[in-house]
Protein backbone atom coordinates (compact mmCIF):
# COMPACT_ATOMS: atom_id res chain seq x y z
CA UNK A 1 -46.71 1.58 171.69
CA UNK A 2 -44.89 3.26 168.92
CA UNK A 3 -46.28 5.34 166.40
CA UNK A 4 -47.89 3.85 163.10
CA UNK A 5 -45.44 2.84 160.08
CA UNK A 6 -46.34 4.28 156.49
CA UNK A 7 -47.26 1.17 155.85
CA UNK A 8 -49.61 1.22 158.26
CA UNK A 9 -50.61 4.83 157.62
CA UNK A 10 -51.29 3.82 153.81
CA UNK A 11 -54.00 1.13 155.00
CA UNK A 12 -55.40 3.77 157.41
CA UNK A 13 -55.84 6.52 154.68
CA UNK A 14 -56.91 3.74 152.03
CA UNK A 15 -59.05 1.86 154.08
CA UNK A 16 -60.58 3.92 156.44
CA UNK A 17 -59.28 1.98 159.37
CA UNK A 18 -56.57 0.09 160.90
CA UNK A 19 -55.93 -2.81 163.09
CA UNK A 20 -52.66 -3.18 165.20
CA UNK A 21 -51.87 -6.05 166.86
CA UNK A 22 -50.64 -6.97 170.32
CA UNK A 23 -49.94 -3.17 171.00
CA UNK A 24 -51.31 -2.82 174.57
CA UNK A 25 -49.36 -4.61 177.16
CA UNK A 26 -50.87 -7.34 179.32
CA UNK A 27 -49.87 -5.02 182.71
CA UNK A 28 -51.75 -2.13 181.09
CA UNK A 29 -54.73 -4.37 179.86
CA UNK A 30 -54.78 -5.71 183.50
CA UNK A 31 -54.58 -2.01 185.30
CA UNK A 32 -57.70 -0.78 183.49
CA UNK A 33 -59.61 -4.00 183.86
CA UNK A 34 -59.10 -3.66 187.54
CA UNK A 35 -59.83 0.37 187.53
CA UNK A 36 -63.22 -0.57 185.91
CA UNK A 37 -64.00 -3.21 188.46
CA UNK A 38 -63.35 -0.52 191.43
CA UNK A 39 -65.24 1.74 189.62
CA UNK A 40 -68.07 -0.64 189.85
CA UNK A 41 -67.39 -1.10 193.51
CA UNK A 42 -67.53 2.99 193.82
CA UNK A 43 -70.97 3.42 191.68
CA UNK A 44 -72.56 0.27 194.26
CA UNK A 45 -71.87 2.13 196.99
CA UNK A 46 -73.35 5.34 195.72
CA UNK A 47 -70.42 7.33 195.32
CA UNK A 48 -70.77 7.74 191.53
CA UNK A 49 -73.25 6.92 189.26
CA UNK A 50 -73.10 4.21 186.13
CA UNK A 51 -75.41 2.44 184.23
CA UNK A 52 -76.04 -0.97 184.41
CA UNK A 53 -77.48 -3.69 182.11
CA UNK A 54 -77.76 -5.59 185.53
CA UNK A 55 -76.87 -4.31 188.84
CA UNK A 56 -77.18 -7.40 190.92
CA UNK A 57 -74.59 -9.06 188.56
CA UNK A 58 -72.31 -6.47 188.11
CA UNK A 59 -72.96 -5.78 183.85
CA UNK A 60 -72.62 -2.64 183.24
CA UNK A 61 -74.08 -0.33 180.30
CA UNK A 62 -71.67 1.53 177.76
CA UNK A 63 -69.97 3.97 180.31
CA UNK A 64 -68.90 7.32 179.14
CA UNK A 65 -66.48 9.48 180.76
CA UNK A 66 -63.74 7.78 182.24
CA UNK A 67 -61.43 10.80 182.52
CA UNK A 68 -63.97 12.58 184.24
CA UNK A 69 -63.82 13.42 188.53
CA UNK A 70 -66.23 11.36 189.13
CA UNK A 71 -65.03 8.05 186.98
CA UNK A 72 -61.64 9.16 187.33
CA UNK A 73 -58.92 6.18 187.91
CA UNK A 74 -55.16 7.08 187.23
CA UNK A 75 -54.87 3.36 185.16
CA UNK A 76 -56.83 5.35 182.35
CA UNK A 77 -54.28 8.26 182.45
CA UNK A 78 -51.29 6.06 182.75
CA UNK A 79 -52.33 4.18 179.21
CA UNK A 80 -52.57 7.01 177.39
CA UNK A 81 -49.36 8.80 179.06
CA UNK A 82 -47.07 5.07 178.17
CA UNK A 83 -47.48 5.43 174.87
CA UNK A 84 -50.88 5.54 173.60
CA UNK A 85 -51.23 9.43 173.47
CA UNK A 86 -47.50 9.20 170.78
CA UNK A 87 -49.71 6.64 168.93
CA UNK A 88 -52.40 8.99 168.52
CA UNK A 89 -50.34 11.75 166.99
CA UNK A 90 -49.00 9.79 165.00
CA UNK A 91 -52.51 8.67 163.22
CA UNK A 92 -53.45 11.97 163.92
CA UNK A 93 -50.31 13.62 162.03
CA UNK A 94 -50.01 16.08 164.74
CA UNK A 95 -50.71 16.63 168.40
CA UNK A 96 -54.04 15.70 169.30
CA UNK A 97 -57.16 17.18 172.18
CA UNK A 98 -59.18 14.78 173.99
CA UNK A 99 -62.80 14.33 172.79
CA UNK A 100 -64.17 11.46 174.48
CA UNK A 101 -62.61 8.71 176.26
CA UNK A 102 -64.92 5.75 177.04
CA UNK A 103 -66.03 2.19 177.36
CA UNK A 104 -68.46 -0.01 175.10
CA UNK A 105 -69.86 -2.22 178.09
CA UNK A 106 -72.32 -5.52 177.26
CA UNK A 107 -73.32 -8.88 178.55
CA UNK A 108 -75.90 -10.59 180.50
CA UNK A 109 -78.17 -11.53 177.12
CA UNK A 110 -79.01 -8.19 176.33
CA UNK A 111 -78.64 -7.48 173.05
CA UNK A 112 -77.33 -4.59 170.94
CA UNK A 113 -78.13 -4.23 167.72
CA UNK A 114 -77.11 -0.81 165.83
CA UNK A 115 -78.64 0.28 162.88
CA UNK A 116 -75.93 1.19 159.60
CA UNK A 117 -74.72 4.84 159.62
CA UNK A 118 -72.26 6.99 159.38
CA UNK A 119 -70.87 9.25 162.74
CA UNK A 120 -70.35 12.46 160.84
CA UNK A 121 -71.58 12.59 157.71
CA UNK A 122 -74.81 13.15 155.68
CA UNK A 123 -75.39 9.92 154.01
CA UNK A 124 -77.19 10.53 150.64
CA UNK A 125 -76.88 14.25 150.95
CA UNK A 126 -75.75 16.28 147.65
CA UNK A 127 -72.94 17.47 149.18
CA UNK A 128 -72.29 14.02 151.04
CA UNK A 129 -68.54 14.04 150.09
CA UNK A 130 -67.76 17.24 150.19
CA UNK A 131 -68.84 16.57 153.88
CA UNK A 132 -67.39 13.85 153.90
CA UNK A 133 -64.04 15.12 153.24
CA UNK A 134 -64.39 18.50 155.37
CA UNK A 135 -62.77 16.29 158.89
CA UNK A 136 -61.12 13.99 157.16
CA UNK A 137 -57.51 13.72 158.84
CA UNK A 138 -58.60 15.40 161.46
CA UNK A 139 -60.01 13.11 163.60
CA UNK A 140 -59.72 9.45 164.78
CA UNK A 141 -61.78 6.78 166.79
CA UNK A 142 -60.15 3.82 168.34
CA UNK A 143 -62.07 0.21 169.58
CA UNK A 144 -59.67 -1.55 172.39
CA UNK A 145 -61.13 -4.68 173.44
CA UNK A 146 -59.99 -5.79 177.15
CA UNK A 147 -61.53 -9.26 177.12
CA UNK A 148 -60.92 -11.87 174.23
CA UNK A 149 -63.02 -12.46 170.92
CA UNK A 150 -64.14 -8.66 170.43
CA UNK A 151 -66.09 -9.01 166.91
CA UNK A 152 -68.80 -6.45 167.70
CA UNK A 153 -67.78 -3.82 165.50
CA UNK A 154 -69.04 -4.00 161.86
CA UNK A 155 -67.71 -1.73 158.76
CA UNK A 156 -67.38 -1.31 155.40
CA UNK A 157 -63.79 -0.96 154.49
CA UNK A 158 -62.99 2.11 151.87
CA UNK A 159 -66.19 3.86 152.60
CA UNK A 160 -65.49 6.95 154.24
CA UNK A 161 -64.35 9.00 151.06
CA UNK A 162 -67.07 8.40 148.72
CA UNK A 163 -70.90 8.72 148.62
CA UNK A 164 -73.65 6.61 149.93
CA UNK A 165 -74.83 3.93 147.16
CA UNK A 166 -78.10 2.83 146.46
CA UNK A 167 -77.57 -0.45 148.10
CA UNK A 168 -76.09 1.47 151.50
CA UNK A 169 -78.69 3.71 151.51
CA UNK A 170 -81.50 0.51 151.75
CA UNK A 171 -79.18 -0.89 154.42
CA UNK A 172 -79.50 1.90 156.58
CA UNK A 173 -83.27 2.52 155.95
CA UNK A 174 -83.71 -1.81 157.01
CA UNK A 175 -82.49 -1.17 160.53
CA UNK A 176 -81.24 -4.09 162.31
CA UNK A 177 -82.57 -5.79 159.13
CA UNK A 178 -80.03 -4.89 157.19
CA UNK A 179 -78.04 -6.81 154.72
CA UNK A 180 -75.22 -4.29 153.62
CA UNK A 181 -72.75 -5.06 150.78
CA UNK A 182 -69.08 -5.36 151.19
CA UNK A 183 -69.37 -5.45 155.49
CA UNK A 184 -66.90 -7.06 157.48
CA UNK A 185 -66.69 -7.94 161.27
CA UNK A 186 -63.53 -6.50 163.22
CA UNK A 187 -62.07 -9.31 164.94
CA UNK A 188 -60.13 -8.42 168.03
CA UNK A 189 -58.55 -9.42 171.44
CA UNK A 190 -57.31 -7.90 174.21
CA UNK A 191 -53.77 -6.32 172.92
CA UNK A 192 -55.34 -5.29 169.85
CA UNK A 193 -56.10 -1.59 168.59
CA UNK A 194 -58.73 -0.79 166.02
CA UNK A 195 -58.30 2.80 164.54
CA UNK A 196 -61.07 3.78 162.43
CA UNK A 197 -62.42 6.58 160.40
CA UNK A 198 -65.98 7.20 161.96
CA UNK A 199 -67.53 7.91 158.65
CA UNK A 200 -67.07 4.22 157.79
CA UNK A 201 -70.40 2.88 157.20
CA UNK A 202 -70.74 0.79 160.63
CA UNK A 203 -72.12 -0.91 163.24
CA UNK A 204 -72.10 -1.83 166.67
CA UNK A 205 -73.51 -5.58 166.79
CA UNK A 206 -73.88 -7.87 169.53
CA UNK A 207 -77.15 -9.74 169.45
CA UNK A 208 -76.37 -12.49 172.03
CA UNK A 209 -75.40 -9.63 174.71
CA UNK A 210 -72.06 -11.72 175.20
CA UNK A 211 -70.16 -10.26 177.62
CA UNK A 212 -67.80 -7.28 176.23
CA UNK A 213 -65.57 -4.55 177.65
CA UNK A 214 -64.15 -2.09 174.61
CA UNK A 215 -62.10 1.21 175.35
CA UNK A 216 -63.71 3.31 172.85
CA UNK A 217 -62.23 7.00 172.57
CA UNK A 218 -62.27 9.64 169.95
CA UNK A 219 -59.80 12.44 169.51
CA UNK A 220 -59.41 15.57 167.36
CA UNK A 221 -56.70 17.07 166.05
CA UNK A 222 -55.64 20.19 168.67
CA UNK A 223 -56.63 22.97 166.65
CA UNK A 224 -59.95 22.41 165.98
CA UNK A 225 -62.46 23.86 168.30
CA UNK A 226 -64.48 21.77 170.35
CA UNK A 227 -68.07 20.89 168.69
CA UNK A 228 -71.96 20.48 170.12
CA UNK A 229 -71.41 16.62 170.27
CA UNK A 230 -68.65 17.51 172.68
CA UNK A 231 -69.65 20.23 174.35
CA UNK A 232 -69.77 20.40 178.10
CA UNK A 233 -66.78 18.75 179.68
CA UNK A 234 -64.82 22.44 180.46
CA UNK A 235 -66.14 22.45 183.65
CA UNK A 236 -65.42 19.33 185.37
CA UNK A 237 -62.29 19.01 183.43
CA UNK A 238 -60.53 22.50 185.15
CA UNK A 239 -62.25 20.99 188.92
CA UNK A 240 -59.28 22.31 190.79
CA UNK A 241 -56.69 19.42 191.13
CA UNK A 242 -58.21 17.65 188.48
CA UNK A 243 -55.59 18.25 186.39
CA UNK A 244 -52.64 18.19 187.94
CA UNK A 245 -53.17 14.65 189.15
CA UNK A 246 -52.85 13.27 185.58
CA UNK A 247 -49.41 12.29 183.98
CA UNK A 248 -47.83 14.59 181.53
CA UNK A 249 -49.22 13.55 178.29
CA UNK A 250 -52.65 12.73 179.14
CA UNK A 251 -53.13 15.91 180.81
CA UNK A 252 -51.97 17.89 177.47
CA UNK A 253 -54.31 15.90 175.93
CA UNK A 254 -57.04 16.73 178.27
CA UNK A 255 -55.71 20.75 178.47
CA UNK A 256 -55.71 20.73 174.55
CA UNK A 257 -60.06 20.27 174.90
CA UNK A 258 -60.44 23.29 177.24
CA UNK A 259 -57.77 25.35 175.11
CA UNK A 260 -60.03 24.36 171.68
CA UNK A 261 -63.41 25.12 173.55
CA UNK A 262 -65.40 27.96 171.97
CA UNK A 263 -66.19 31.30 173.49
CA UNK A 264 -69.96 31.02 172.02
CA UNK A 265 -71.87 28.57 171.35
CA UNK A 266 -70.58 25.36 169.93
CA UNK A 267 -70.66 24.69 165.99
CA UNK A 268 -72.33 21.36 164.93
CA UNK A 269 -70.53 19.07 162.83
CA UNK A 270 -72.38 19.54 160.09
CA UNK A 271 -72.62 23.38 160.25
């Protein structure tokens, strides 16, 4: 995993998102499908706590987390330490603090159906792109599918810079009944990275609760101070030994959070 061409940076800035292909190896796609199953195995026998879509069948809900003590599995660490975390800097344009680090979990019929919207901003506001353009570069989500045929994620592509239209704002007022202009499905498979701005108008979007297991992570850039929608992790995060049990990178990464976390209380994204 090297880091992102200009090419490649171009489509990212333009678009608001992009997709590389065949960037995670099969051995590191395989280590974190196996950590997940033995977290699974830990959570059953009571020794951490999940959720589950259905217990008896082993589907679980979205899990959050994953770097935490208590979901902890050294596969997780290893990813981002062989190359993911130089990947991120380099979308990033700098060095980069952990935010969250997680998994979009579905399956078993149950649907999940996600409404239009946008992560950060204030769609419709009048100062919607001055908001708008207040994090952008300074922040990054990523979608990495582990199982084949990942098309859950829904956006519209070159929305993150401009404001709401008439026809976005109806979509995101209709709910699940939404018919919004100019979407697209992400189509992925296990390999594949998805790097997207998360003020993108989008979606998550799996109505037949097919079966799907997505790293989902966001990072920030290292300077900028941790924020209410993040809050919370400092503690668990400096558990003595935590720490020093990840690999190099990942644990900068992780160290970069509690350096960035605020002496008061936290600032809202919007503030």
């Amino acid at each position: 995993m090297g880091p992102l061409t200009q090419e490649q940076h171009d489509v990212y800035n333009e678009e608001g998102y992009v997709i590389l292909r065949q960037v995670v190896s099969r051995k590191h796609i395989d280590a974190m499908l196996s950590a997940f199953e033995r977290l699974m195995d830990r959570a059953l026998a009571g020794e951490c706590e999940i959720g589950w879509i259905n217990k008896s069948e082993r589907i679980p809900a979205r899990t959050g987390g994953l770097l935490s003590t208590s979901r902890y599995d050294d596969a997780y660490a290893q990813w981002m330490d062989g190359g993911l975390a130089d990947q991120l800097d380099s979308v990033l344009g700098g060095p980069g603090r952990h935010s969250l680090f997680g998994m979009l979990n579905g399956g078993g019929g149950q649907a999940y159906q996600q409404g239009w919207h946008r992560d950060l901003g204030k769609p419709g506001a009048p100062d919607e792109v001055e908001g708008l353009r207040k994090h952008h570069g300074t922040f990054v989500q990523f979608n990495a599918p582990l199982l084949e045929d990942d098309h859950y994620l829904n956006i519209v592509p070159r929305s993150h810079l401009r404001a709401s239209s008439k026809e976005e704002m109806a979509a995101s007022a209709a709910g699940i009944e939404a018919d919004m202009p100019e979407a697209m499905v992400v189509e992925l498979n296990a390999g594949d990275i998805a790097y997207y701005n998360a003020n993108l108008w989008h979606r998550g979007w799996n109505p037949e609760g097919a079966m799907r297991w997505t790293v989902h992570s966001a990072f920030w850039l290292a300077d900028r101070e941790v924020m209410s929608h993040e809050y919370g992790q400092k503690e668990d995060i400096l558990t003595p030994g935590h720490l020093e049990r990840m690999p190099p990178r990942t644990r900068e990464y992780m160290q970069r959070y509690v350096d960035a976390y605020p002496e008061g209380a936290p600032k809202s994204l919007n503030a």
